[in-house]
C-alpha atoms as a PDB file:
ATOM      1  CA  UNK A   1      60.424  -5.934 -60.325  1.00  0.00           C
ATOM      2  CA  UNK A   2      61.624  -8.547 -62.596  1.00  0.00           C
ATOM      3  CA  UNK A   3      58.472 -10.683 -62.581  1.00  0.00           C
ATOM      4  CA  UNK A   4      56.584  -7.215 -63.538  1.00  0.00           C
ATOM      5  CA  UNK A   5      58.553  -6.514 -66.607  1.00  0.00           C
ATOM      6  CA  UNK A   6      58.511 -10.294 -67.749  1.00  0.00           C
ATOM      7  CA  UNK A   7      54.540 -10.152 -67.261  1.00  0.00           C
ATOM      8  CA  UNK A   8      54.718  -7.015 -69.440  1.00  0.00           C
ATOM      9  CA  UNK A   9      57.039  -8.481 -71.917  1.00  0.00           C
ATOM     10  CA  UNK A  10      54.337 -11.541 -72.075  1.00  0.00           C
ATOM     11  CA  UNK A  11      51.340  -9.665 -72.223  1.00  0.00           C
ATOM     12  CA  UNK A  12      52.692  -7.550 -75.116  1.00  0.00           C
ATOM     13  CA  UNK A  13      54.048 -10.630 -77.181  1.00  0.00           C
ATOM     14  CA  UNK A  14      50.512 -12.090 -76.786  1.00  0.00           C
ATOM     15  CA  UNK A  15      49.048  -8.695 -78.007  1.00  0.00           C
ATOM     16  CA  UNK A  16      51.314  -8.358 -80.980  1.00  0.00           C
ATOM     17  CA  UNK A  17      50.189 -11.820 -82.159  1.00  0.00           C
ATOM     18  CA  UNK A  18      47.001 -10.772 -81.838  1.00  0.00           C
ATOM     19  CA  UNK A  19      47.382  -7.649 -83.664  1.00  0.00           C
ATOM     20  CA  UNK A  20      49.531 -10.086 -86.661  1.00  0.00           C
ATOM     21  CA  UNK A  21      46.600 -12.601 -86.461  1.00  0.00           C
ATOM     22  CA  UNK A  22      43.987  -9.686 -87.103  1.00  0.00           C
ATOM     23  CA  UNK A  23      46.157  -8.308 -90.299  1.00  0.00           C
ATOM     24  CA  UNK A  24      46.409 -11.471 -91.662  1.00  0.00           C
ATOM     25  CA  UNK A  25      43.057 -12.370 -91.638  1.00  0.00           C
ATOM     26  CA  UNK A  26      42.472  -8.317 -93.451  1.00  0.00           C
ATOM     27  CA  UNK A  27      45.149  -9.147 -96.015  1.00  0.00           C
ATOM     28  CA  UNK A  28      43.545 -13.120 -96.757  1.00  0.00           C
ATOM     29  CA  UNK A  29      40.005 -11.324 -97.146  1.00  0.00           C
ATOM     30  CA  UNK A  30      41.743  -8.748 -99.276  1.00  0.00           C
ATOM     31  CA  UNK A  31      43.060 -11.346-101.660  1.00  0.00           C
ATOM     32  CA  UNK A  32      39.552 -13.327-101.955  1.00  0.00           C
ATOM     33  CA  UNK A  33      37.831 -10.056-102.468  1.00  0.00           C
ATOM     34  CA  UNK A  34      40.454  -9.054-105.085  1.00  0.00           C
ATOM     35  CA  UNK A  35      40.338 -12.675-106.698  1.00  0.00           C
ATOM     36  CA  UNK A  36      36.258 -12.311-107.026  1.00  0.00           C
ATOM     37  CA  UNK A  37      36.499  -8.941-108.406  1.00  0.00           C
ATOM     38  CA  UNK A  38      39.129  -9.958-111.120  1.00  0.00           C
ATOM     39  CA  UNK A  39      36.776 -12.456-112.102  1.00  0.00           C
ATOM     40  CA  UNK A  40      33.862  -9.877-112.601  1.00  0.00           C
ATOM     41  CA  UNK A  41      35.932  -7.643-114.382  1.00  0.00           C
ATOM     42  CA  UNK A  42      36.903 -10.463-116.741  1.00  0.00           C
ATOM     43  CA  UNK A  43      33.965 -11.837-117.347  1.00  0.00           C
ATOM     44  CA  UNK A  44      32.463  -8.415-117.914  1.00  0.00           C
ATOM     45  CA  UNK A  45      34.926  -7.738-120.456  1.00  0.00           C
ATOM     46  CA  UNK A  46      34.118 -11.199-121.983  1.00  0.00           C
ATOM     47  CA  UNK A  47      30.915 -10.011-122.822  1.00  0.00           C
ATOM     48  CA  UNK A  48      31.404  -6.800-124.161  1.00  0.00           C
ATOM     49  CA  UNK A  49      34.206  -8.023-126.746  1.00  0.00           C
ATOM     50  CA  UNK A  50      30.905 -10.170-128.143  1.00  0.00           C
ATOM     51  CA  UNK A  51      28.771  -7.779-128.048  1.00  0.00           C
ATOM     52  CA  UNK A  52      31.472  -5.851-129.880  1.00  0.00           C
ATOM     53  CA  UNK A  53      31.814  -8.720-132.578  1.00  0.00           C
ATOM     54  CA  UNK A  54      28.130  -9.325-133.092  1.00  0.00           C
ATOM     55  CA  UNK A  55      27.447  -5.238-134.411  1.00  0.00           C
END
């Protein structure tokens, strides 16, 4: 009975660093994703400000 509940004990600390390895790959391609669109935005914004200055 012992040898049941330490393969149970294994087999969910291998699945909960599974489950942490799959949420911090989400929250890495969250940041990139983020970090791209900033740039967008920003360089969007660039552009209008000239446009603004050149009327």
């Amino acid at each position: 009975m012992l040898d049941e509940r330490a393969q149970i004990s294994v087999e969910l600390i291998v699945l909960l660093a599974a489950v942490v390895a799959i949420v911090l790959l989400l929250v890495s391609q969250l940041q990139s994703t983020t970090e791209k669109g900033s740039k967008v935005i920003e360089k969007k914004t660039e552009d209008i400000f000239k446009q603004i200055e050149d009327i």
